[in-house]
C-alpha atoms as a PDB file:
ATOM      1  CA  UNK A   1      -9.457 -28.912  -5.038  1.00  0.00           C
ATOM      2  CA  UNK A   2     -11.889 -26.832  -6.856  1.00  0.00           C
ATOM      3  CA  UNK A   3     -10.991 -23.246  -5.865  1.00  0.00           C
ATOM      4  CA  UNK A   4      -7.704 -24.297  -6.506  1.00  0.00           C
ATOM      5  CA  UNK A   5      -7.577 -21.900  -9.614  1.00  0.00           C
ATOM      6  CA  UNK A   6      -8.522 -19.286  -7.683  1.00  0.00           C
ATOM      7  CA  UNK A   7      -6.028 -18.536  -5.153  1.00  0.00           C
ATOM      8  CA  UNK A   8      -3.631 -15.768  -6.095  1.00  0.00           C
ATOM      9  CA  UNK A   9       0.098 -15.687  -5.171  1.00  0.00           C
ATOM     10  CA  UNK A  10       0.437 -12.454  -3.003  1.00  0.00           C
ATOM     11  CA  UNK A  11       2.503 -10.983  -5.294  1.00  0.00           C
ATOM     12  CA  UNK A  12      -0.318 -11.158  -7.904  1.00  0.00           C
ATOM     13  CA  UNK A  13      -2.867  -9.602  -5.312  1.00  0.00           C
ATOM     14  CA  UNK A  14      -0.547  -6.796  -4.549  1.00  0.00           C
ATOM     15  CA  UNK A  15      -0.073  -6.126  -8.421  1.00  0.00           C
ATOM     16  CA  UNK A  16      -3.492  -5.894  -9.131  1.00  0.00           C
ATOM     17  CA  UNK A  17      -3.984  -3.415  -5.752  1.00  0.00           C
ATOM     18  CA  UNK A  18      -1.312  -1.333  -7.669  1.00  0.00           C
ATOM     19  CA  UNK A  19      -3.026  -1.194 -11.438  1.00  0.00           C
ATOM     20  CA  UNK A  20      -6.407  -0.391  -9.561  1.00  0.00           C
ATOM     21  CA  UNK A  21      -4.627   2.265  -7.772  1.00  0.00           C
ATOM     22  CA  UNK A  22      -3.093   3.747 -10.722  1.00  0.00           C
ATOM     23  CA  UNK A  23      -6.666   3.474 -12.693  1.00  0.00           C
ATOM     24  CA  UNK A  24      -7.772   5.600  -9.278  1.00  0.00           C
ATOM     25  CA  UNK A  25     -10.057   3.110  -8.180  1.00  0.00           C
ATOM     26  CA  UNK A  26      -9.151   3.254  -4.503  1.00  0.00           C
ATOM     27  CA  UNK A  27     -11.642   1.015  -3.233  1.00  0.00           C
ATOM     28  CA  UNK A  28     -10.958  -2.116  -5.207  1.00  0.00           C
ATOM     29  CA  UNK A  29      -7.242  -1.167  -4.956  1.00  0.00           C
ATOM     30  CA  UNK A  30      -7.914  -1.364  -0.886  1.00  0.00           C
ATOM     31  CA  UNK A  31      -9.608  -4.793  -1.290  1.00  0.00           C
ATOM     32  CA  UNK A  32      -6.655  -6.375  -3.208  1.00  0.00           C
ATOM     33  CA  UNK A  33      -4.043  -5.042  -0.869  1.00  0.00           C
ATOM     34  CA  UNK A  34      -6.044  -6.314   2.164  1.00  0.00           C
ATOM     35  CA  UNK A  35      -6.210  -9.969   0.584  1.00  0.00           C
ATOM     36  CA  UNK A  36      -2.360  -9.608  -0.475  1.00  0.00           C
ATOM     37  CA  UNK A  37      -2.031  -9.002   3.386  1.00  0.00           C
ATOM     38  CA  UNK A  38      -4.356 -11.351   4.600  1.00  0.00           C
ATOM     39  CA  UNK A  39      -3.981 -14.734   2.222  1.00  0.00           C
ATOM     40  CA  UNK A  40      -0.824 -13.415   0.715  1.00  0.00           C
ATOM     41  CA  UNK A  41       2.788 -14.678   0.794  1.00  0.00           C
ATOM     42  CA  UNK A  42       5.373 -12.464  -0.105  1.00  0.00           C
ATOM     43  CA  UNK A  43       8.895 -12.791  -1.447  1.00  0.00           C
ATOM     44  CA  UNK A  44      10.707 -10.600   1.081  1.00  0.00           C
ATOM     45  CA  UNK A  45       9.547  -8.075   4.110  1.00  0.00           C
ATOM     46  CA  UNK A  46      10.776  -5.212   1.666  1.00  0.00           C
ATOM     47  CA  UNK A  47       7.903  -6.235  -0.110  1.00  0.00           C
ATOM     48  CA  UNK A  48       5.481  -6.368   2.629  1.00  0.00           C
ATOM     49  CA  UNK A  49       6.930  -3.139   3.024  1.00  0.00           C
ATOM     50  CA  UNK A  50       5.854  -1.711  -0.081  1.00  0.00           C
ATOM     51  CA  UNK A  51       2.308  -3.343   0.165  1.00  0.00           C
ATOM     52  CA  UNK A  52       1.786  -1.456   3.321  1.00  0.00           C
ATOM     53  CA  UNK A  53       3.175   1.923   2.242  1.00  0.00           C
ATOM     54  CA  UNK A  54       0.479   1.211  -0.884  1.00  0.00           C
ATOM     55  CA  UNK A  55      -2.515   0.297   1.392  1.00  0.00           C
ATOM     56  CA  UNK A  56      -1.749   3.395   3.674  1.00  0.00           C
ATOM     57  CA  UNK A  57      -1.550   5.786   0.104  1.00  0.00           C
ATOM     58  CA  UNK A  58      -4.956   4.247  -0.695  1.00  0.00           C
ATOM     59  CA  UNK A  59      -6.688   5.006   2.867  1.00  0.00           C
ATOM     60  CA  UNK A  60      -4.966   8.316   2.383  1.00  0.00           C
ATOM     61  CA  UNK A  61      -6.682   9.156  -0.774  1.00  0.00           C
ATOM     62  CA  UNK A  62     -10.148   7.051   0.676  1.00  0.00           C
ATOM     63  CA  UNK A  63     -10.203  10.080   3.528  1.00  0.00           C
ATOM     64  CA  UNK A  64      -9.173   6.904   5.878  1.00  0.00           C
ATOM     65  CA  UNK A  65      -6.039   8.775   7.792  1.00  0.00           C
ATOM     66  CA  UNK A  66      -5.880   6.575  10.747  1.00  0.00           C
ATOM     67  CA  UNK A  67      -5.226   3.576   8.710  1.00  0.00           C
ATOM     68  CA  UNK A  68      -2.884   5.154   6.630  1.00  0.00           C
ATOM     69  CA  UNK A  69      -0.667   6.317   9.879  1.00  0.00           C
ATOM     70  CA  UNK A  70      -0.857   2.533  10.885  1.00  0.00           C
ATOM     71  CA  UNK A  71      -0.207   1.074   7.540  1.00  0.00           C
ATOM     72  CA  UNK A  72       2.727   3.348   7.448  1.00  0.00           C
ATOM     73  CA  UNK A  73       3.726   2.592  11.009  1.00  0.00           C
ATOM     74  CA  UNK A  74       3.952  -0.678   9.739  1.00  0.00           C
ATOM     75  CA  UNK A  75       5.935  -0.194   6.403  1.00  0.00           C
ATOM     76  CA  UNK A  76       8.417   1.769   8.687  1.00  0.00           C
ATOM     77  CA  UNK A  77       8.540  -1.513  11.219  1.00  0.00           C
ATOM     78  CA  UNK A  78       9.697  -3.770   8.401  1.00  0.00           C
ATOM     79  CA  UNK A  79      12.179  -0.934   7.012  1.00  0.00           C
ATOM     80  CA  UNK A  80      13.205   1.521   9.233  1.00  0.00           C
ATOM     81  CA  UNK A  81      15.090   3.489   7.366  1.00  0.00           C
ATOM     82  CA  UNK A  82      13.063   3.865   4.255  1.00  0.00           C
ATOM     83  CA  UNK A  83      12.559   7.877   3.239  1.00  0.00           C
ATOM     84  CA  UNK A  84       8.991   7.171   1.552  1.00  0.00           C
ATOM     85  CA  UNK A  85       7.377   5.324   4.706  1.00  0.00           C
ATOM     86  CA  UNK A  86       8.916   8.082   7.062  1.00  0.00           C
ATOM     87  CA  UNK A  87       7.134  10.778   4.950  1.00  0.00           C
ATOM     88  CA  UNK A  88       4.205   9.570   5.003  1.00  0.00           C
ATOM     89  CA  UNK A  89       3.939   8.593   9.097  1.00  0.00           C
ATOM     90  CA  UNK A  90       4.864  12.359   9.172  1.00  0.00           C
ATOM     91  CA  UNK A  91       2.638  13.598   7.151  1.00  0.00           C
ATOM     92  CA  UNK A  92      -0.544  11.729   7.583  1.00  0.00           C
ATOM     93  CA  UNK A  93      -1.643  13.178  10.528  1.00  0.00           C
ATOM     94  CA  UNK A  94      -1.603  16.579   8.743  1.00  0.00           C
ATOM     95  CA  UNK A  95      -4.014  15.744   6.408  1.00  0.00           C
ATOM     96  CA  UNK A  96      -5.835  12.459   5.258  1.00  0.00           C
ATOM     97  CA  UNK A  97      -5.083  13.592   1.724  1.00  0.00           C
ATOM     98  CA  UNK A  98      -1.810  15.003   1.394  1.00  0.00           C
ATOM     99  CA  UNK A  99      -0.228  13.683  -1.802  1.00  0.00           C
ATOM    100  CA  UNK A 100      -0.414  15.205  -4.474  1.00  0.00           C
ATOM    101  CA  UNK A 101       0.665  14.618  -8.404  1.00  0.00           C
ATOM    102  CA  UNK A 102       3.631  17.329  -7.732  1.00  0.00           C
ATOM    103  CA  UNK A 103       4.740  14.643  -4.574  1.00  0.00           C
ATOM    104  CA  UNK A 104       3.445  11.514  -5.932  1.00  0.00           C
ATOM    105  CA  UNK A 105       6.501   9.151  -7.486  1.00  0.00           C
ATOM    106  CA  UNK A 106       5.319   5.965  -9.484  1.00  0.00           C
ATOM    107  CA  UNK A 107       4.325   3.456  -7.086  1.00  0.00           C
ATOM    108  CA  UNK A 108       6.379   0.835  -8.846  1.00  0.00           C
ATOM    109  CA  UNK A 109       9.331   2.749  -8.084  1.00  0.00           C
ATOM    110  CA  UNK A 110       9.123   1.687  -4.637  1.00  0.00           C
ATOM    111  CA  UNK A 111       8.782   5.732  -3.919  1.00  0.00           C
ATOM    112  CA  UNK A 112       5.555   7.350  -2.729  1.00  0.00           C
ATOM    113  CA  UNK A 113       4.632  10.248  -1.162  1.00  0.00           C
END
């Protein structure tokens, strides 16, 4: 049709969340990681994974800590034993804005926190 050229493979979405992210523009990072979730097919769950552990770093640093605990709930649900996700669903609940540049690993990495 003719939105056709508009819809974005997930993987796309999820990229774009990321370079906003690094730019620090949290809030347009948070919109393209909620579409990645929401219209979004992924390759894998470890990569729903890592979309989730992203959208919970970005309510972190938006001062949103109870979506970043369940974001990170639900990176931990699709990989259990993943260090990064278990950090953060520890830590969040200390503070909304915990991570900082000395604890902060490149998000491309597959590392945060």
């Amino acid at each position: 049709g003719e939105d056709s050229g508009l819809l974005v493979p997930g993987s796309d979405l999820k990229r774009l969340g990321d370079e906003a992210f690094e730019a620090g523009d949290f809030e347009r990072a948070l919109e393209y990681y909620n579409s990645a979730v929401a219209y979004g097919k992924m390759d894998s769950l470890l990569v729903y994974a890592d979309l989730y552990l992203m959208r919970a770093e970005t309510c972190a640093r938006l001062g949103r800590p109870r979506e970043a605990l369940e974001d990170a709930e639900r990176a931990t649900q699709l990989r259990p034993i993943w260090l990064p996700a278990l950090l953060c669903k520890v830590t969040r609940p200390i503070s909304s804005n915990f991570v900082s540049s000395a604890t902060s690993i490149d998000a491309h990495s597959g590392e945060i926190c």
